[in-house]
Protein backbone atom coordinates (compact mmCIF):
# COMPACT_ATOMS: atom_id res chain seq x y z
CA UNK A 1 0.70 -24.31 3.75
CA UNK A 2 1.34 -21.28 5.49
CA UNK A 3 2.54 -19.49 2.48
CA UNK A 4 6.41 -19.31 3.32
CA UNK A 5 7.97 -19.05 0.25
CA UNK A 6 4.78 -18.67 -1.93
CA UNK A 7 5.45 -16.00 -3.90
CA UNK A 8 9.03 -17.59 -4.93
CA UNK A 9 7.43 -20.67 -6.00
CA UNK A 10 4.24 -18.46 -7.88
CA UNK A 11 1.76 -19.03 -5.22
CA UNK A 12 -0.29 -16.19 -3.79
CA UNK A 13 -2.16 -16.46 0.06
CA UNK A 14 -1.95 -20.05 1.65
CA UNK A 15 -2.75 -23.25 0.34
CA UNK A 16 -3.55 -26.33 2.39
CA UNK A 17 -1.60 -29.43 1.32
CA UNK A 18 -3.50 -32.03 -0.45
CA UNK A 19 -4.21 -35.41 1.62
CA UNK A 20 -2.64 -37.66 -0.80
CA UNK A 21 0.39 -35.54 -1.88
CA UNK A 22 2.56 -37.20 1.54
CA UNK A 23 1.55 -40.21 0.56
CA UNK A 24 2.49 -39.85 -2.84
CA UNK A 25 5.96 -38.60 -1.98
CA UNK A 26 6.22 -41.23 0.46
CA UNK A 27 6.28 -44.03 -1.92
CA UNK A 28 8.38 -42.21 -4.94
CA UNK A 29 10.94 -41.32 -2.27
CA UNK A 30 11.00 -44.80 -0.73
CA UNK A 31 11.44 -46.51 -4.12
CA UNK A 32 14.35 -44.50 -5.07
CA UNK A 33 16.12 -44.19 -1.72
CA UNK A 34 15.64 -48.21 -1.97
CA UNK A 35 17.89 -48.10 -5.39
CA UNK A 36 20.15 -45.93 -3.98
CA UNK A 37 20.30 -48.46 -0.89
CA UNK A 38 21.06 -51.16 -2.91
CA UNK A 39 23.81 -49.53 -4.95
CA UNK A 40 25.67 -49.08 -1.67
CA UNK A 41 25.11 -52.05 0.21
CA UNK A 42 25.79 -54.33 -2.45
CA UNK A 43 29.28 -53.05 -3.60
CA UNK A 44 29.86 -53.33 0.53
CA UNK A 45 28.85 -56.81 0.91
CA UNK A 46 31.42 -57.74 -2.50
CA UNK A 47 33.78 -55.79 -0.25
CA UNK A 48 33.18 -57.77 2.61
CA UNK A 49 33.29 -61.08 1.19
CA UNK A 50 36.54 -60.55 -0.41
CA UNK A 51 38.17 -59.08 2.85
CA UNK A 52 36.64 -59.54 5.75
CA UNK A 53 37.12 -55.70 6.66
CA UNK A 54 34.05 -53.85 7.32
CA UNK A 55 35.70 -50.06 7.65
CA UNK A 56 37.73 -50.54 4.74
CA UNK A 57 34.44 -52.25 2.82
CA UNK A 58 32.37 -49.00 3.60
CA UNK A 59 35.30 -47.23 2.34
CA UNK A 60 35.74 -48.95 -0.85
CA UNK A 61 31.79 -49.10 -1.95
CA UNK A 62 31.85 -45.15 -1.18
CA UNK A 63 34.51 -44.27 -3.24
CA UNK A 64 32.96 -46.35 -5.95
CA UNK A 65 29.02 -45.58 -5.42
CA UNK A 66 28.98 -42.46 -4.41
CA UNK A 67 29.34 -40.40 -8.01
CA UNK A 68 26.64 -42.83 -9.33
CA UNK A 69 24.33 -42.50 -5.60
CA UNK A 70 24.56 -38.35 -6.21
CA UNK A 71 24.45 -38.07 -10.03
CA UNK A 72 21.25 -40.20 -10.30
CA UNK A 73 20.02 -37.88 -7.21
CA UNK A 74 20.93 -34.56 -9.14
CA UNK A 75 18.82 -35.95 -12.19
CA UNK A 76 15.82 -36.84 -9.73
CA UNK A 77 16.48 -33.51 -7.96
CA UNK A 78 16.45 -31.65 -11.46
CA UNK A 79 13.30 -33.65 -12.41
CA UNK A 80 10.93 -32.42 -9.59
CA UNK A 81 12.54 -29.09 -9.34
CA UNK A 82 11.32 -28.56 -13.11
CA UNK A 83 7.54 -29.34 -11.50
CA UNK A 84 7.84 -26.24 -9.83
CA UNK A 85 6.78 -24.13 -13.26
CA UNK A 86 3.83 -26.01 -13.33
CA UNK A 87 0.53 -23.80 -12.82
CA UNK A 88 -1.20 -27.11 -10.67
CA UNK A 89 -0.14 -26.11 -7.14
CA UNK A 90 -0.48 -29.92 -6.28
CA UNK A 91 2.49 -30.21 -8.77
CA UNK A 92 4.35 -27.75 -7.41
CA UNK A 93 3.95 -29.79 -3.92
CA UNK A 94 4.65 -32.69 -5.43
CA UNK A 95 7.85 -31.17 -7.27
CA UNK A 96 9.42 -29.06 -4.70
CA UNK A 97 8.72 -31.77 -1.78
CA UNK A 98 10.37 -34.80 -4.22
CA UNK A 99 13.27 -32.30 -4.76
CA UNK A 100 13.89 -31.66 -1.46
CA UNK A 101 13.40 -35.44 0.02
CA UNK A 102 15.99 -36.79 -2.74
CA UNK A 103 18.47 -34.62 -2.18
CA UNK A 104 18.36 -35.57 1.86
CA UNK A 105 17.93 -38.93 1.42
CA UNK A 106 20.49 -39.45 -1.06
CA UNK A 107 23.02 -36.83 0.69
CA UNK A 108 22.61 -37.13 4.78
CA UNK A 109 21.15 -40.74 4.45
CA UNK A 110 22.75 -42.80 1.92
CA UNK A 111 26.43 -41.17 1.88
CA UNK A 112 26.45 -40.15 5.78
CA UNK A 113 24.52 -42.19 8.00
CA UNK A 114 24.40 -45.46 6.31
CA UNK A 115 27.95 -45.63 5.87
CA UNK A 116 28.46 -44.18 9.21
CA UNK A 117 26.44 -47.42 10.99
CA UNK A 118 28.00 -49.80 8.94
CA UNK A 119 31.32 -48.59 9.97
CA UNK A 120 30.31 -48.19 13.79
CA UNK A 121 28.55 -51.96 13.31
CA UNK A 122 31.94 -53.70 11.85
CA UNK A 123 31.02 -57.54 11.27
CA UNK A 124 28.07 -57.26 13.47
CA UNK A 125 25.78 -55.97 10.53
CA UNK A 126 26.63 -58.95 8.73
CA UNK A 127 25.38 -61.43 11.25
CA UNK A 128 23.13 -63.57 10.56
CA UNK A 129 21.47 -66.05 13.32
CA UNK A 130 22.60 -69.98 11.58
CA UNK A 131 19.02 -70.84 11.46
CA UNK A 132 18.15 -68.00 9.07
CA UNK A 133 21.35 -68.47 7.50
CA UNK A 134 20.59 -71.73 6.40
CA UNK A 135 17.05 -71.01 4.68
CA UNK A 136 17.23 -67.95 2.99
CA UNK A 137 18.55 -68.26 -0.50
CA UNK A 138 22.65 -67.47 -0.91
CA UNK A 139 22.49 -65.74 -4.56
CA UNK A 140 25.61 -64.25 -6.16
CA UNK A 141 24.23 -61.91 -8.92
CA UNK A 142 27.76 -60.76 -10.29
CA UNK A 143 28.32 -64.76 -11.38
CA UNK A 144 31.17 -64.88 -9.53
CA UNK A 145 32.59 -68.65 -8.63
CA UNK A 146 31.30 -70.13 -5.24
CA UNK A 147 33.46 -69.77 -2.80
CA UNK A 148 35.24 -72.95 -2.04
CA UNK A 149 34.38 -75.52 1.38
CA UNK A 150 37.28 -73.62 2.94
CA UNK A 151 38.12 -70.84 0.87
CA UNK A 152 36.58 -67.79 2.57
CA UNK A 153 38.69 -65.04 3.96
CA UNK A 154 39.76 -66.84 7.17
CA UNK A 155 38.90 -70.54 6.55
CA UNK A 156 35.79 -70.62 6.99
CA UNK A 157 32.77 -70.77 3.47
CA UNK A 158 31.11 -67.25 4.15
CA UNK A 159 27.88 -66.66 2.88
CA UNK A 160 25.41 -64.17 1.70
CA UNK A 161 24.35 -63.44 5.08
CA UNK A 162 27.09 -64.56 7.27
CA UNK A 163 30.04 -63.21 8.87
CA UNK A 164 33.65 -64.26 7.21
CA UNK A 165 35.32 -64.91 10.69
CA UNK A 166 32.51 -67.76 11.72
CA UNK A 167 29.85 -67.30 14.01
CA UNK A 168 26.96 -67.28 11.72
């Protein structure tokens, strides 16, 4: 908008951003930081079931999501860079801001921060108030066998949403 960087990305004088192009980004972003989200947070919750240790859950999802959470970023990140050729500058807007959001979002949000809370959090981000608890659905999608009546990891059945060491 200003022309920073113009004539690196083939752009001469200043051009004003489209209206729609934020939006645009907004939603692509959101729907792949939302697969990235759930790449994490589900190999933490099987992590959390089993043990009933949140740091060493975090730990264990990271060291198994995170090649797949930045290799599917690099591809994204390759994708939109490659709209950068394009003569359209709304591509180029399009391409260089999707590059740039991915690579945050999958970098400083989904391997730093996310993991960072969930750590600081402990059990407490897998709390769920009984009432809720008891109408939302409790789905295992890996077909693993239903925890027994008093099988979880200290006595008590855990659940989707609840906490291992009871209170939920």
């Amino acid at each position: 908008q200003w022309g920073w960087g113009g004539p690196a990305l083939g752009v001469s004088g200043t051009v004003p951003i489209e209206s729609y192009v934020p939006m645009m980004m907004f939603a692509i972003v959101f729907g792949l930081s939302m697969d990235y989200e759930i790449f994490l947070l589900s190999r933490v919750h099987e992590a959390w079931l089993r043990t009933a240790d949140a740091k060493a859950s975090v730990a264990h999802a990271l060291e198994i999501t995170a090649r797949v959470i930045t290799c599917a970023a690099l591809i994204m990140v390759s994708v939109f860079a490659a709209f950068i050729i394009s003569d359209n500058i709304v591509v180029k807007m399009l391409g260089l801001g999707l590059a740039v959001s991915v690579l945050i979002d999958a970098t400083v949000v989904r391997l730093l921060l996310v993991p960072a809370v969930m750590t600081l959090l402990g059990p407490a981000a897998w709390w769920t108030p009984r009432w809720l608890d008891r109408i939302l659905p409790h789905v295992r999608t890996e077909g693993e066998e239903q925890l027994p009546a008093e099988g979880g990891p200290r006595g008590d059945a855990p659940r989707s949403g609840a906490r291992p060491g009871g209170g939920a």
